[in-house]
N, C-alpha and C. Protein backbone atom coordinates (compact mmCIF):
# COMPACT_ATOMS: atom_id res chain seq x y z
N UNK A 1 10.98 -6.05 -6.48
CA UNK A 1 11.61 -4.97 -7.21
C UNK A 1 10.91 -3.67 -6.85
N UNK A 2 11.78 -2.34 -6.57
CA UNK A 2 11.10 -1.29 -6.23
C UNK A 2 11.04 -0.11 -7.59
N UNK A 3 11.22 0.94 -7.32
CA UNK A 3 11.54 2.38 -7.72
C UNK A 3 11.73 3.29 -6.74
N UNK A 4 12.64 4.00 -6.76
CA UNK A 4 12.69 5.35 -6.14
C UNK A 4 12.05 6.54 -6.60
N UNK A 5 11.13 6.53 -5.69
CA UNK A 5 10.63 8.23 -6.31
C UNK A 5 9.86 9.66 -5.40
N UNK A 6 10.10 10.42 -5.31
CA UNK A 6 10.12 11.92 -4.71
C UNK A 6 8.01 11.34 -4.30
N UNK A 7 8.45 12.03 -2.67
CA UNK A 7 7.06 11.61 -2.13
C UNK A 7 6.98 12.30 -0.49
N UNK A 8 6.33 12.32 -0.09
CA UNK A 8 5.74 13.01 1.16
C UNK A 8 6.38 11.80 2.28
N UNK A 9 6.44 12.72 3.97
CA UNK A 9 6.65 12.17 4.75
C UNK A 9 5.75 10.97 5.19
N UNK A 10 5.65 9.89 4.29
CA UNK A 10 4.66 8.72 4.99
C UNK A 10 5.26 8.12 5.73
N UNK A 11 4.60 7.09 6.29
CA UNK A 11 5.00 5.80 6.79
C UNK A 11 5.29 4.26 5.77
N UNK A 12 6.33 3.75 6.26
CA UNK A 12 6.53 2.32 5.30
C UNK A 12 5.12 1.82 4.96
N UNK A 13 4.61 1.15 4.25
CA UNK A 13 3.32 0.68 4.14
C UNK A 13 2.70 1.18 3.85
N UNK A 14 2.45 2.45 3.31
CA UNK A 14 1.41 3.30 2.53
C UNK A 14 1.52 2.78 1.43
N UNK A 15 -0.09 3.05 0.67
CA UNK A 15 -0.06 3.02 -0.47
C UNK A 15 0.27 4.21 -1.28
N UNK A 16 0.36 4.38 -2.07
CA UNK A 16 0.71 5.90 -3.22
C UNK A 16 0.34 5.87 -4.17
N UNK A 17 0.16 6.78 -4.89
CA UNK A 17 -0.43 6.83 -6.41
C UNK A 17 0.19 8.35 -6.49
N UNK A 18 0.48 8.39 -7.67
CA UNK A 18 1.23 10.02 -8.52
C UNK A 18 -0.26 10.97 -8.24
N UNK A 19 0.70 12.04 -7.91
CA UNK A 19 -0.31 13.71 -8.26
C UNK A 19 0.29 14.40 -9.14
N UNK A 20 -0.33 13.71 -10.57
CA UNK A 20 0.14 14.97 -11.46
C UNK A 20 0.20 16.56 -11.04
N UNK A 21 -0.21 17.32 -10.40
CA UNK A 21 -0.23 18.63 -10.18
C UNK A 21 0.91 18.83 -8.97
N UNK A 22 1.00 18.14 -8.40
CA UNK A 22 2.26 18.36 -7.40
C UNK A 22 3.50 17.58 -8.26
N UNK A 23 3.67 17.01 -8.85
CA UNK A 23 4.73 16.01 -9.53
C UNK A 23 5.39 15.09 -8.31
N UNK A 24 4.34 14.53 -7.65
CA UNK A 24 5.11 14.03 -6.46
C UNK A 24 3.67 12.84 -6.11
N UNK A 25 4.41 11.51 -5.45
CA UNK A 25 3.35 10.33 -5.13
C UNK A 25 3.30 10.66 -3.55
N UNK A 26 1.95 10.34 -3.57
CA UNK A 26 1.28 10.79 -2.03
C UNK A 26 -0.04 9.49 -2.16
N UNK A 27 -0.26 9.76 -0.70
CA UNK A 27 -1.30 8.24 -0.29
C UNK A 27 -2.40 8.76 -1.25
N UNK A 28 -2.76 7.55 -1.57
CA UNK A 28 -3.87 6.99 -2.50
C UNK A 28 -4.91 7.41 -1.57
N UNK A 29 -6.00 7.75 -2.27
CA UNK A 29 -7.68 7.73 -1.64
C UNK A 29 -7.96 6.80 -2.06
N UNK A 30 -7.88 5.80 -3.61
CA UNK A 30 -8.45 4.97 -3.67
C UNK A 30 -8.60 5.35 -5.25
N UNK A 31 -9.47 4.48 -5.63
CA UNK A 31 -9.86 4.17 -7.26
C UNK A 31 -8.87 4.77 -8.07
N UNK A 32 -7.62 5.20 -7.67
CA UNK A 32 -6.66 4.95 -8.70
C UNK A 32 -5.97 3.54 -9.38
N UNK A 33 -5.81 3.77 -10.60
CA UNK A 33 -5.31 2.65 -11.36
C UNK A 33 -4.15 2.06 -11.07
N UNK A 34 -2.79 3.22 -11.07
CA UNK A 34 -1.71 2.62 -10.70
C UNK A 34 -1.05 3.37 -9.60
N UNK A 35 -1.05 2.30 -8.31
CA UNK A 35 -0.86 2.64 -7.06
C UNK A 35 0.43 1.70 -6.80
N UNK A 36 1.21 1.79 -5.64
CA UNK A 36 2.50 1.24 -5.23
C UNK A 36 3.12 1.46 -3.46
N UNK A 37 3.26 -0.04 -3.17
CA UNK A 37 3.58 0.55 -1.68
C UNK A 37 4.82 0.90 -1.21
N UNK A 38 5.38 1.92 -0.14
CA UNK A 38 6.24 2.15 0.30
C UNK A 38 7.09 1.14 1.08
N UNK A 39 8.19 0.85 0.46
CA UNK A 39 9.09 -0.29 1.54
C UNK A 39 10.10 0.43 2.28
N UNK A 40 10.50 1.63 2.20
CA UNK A 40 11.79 2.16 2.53
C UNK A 40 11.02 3.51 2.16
N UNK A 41 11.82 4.77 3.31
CA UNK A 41 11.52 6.19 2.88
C UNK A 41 13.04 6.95 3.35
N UNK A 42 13.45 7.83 3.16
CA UNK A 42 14.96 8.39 3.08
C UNK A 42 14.32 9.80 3.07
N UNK A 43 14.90 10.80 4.35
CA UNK A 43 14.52 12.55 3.99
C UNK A 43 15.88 13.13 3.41
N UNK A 44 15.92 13.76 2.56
CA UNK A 44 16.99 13.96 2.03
C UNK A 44 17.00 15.66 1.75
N UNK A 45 18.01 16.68 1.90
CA UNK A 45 17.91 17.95 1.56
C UNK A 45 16.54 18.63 0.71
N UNK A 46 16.41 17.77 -0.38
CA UNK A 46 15.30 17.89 -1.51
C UNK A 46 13.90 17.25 -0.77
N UNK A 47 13.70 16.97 0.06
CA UNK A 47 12.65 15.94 0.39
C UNK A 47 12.87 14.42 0.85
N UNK A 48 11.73 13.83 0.43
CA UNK A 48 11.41 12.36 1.14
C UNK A 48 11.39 11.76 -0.37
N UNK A 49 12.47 10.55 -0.24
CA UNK A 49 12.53 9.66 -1.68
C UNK A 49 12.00 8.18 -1.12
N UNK A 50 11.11 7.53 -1.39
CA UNK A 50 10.96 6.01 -1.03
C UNK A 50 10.72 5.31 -2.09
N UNK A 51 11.26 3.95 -1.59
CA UNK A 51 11.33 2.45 -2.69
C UNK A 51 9.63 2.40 -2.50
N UNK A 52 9.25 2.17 -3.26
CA UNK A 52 7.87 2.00 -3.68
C UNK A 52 8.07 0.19 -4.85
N UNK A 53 7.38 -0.25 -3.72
CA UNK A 53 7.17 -1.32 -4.63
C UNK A 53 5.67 -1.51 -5.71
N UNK A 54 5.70 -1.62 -7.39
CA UNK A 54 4.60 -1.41 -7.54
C UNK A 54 3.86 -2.65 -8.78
N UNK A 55 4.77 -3.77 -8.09
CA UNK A 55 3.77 -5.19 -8.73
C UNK A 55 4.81 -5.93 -7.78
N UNK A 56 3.95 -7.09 -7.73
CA UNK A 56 4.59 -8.40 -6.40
C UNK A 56 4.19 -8.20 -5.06
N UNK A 57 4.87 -8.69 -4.27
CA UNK A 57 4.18 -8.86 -3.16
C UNK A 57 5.01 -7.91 -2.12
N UNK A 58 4.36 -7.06 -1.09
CA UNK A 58 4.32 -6.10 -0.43
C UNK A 58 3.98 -6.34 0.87
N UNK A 59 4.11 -5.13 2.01
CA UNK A 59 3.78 -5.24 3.08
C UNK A 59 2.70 -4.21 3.41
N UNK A 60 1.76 -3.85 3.14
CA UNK A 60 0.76 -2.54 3.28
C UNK A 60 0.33 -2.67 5.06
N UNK A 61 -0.02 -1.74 4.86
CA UNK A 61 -1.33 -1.12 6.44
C UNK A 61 -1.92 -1.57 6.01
N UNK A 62 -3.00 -1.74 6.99
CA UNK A 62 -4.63 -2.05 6.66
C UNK A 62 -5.22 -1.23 7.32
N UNK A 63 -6.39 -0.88 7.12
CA UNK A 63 -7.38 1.08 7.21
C UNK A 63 -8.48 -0.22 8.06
N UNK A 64 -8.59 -1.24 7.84
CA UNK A 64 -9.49 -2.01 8.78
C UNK A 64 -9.30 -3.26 8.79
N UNK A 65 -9.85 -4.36 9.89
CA UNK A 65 -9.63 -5.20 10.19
C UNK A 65 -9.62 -6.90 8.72
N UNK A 66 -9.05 -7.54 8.68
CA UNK A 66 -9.09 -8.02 7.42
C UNK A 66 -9.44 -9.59 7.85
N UNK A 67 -10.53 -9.90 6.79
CA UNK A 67 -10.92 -11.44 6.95
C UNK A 67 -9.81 -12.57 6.95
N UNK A 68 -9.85 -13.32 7.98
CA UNK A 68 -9.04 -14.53 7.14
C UNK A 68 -8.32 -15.23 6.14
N UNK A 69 -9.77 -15.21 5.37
CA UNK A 69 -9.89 -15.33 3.81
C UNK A 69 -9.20 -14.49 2.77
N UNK A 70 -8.79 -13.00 3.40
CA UNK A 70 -8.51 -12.40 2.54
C UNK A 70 -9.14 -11.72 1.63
N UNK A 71 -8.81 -11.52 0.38
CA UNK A 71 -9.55 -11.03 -0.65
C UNK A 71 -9.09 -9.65 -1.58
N UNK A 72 -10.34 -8.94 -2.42
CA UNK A 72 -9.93 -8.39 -3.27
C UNK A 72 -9.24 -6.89 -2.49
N UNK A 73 -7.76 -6.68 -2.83
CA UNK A 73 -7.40 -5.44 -2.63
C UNK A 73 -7.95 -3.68 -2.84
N UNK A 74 -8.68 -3.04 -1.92
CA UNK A 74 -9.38 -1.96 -2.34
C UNK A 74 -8.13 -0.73 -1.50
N UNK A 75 -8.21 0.64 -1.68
CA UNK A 75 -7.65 1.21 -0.75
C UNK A 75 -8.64 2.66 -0.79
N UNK A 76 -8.17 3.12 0.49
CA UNK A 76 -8.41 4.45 1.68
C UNK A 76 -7.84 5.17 2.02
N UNK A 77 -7.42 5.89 1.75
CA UNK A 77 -6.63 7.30 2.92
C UNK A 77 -4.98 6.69 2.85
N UNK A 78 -4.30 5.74 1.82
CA UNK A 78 -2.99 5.42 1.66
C UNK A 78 -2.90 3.58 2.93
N UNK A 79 -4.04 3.11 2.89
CA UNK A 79 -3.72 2.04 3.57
C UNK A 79 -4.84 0.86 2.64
N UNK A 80 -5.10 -0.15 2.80
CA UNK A 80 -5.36 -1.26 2.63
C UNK A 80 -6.91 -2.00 3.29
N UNK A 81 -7.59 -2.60 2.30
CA UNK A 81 -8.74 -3.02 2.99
C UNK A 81 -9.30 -4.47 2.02
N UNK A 82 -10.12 -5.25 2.72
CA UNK A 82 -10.60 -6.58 1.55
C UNK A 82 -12.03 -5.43 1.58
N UNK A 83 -11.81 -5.81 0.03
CA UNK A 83 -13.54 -4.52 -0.62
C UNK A 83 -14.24 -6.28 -2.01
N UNK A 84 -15.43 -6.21 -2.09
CA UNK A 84 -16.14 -6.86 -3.21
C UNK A 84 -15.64 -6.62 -4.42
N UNK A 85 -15.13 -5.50 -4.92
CA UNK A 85 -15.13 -5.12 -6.42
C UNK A 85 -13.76 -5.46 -6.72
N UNK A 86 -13.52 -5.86 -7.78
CA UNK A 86 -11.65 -6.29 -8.63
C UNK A 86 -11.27 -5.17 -8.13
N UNK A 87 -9.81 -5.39 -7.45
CA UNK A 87 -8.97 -3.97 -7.34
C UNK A 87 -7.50 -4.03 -8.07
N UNK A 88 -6.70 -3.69 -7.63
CA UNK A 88 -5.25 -3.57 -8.09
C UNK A 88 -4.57 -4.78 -7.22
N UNK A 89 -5.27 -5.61 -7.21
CA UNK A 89 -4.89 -6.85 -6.28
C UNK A 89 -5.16 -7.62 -5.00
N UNK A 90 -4.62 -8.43 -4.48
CA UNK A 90 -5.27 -9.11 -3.51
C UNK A 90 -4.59 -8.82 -2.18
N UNK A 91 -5.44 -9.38 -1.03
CA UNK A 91 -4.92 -9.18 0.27
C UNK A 91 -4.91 -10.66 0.49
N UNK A 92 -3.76 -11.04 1.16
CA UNK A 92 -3.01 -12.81 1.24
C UNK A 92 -4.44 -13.11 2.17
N UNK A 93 -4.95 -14.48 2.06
CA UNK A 93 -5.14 -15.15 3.15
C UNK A 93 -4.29 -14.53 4.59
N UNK A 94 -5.05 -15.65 5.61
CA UNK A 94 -4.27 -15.73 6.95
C UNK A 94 -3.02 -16.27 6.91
N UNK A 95 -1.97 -16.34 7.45
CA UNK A 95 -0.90 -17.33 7.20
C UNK A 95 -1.19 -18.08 8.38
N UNK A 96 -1.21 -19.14 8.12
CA UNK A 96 -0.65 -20.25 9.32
C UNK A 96 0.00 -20.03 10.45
N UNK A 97 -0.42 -20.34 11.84
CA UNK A 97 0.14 -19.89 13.31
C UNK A 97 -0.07 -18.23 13.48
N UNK A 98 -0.35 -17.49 12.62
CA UNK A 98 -0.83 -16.19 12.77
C UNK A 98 -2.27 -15.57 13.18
N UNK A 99 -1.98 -14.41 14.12
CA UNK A 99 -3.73 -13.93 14.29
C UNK A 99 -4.42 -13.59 13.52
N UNK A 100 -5.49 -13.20 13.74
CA UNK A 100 -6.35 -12.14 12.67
C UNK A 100 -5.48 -10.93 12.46
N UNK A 101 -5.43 -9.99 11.48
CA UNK A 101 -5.23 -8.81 11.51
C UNK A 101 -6.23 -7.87 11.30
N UNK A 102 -5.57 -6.79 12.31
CA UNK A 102 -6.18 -5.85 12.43
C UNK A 102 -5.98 -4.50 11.96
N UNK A 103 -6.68 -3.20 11.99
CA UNK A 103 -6.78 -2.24 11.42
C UNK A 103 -5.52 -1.51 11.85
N UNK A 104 -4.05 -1.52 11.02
CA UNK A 104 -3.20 -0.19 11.73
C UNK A 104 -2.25 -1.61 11.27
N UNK A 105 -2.26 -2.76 11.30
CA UNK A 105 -1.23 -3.67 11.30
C UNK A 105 -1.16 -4.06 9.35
N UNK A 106 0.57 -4.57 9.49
CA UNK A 106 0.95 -5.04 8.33
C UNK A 106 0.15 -6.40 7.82
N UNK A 107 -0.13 -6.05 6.59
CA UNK A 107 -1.01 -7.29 5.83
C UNK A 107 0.37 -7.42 4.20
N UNK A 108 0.11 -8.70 4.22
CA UNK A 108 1.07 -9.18 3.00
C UNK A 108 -0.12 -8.96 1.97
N UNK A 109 -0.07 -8.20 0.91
CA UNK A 109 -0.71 -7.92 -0.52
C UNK A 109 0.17 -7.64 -1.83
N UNK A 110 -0.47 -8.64 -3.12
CA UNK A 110 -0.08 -9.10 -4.08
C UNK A 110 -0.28 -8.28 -5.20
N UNK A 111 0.28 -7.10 -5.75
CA UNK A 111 -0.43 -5.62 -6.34
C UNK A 111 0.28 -6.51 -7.69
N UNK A 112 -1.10 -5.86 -8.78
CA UNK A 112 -0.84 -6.79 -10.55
C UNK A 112 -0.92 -5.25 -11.25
């Protein structure tokens, strides 16, 4: 399930979080609470509107290369990383018959 909502020229797979002072969602730096990834973006007369998905499972960037294992969801500069501390969710394991991923590539993550 998404939302549509007024946002900057990103790329699919960003993360976002609201700027109250602009009234508009732009990539996350990080330690925000409630963040959401881009599945779809549309430029429209008014701007850039994208489906932002912001609980379930997603397709994010990753800002660096990601373990196997997976782990706790942290974010950077509007992309995706496995960090130690609880985040806003997890980054999947490896899937089966798949490579490692790497920094710039789509990672499946589970945002709560």
């Amino acid at each position: 399930m998404y939302v549509v909502v007024k946002t900057e020229n990103l790329e699919v797979g960003t993360v976002v979080t609201y700027d109250h002072t602009a009234s508009i969602w732009r990539a996350s730096q990080g330690g925000e609470t409630i963040v959401g990834v881009i599945t779809a973006i549309d430029e429209e007369d008014s701007g850039y509107w994208a489906q932002v998905t912001f609980s379930g499972t997603a397709f994010a960037l990753a800002s660096r290369n990601v373990p196997d294992e997976g782990g706790a969801l942290m974010v950077e500069s509007g992309k995706v990383y496995v960090g130690t501390a609880p985040g806003c969710g997890i980054i999947s394991p490896l899937p089966r018959g798949q490579e490692s991923r790497l920094a710039g590539e789509f990672v499946m993550v589970h945002l709560r």
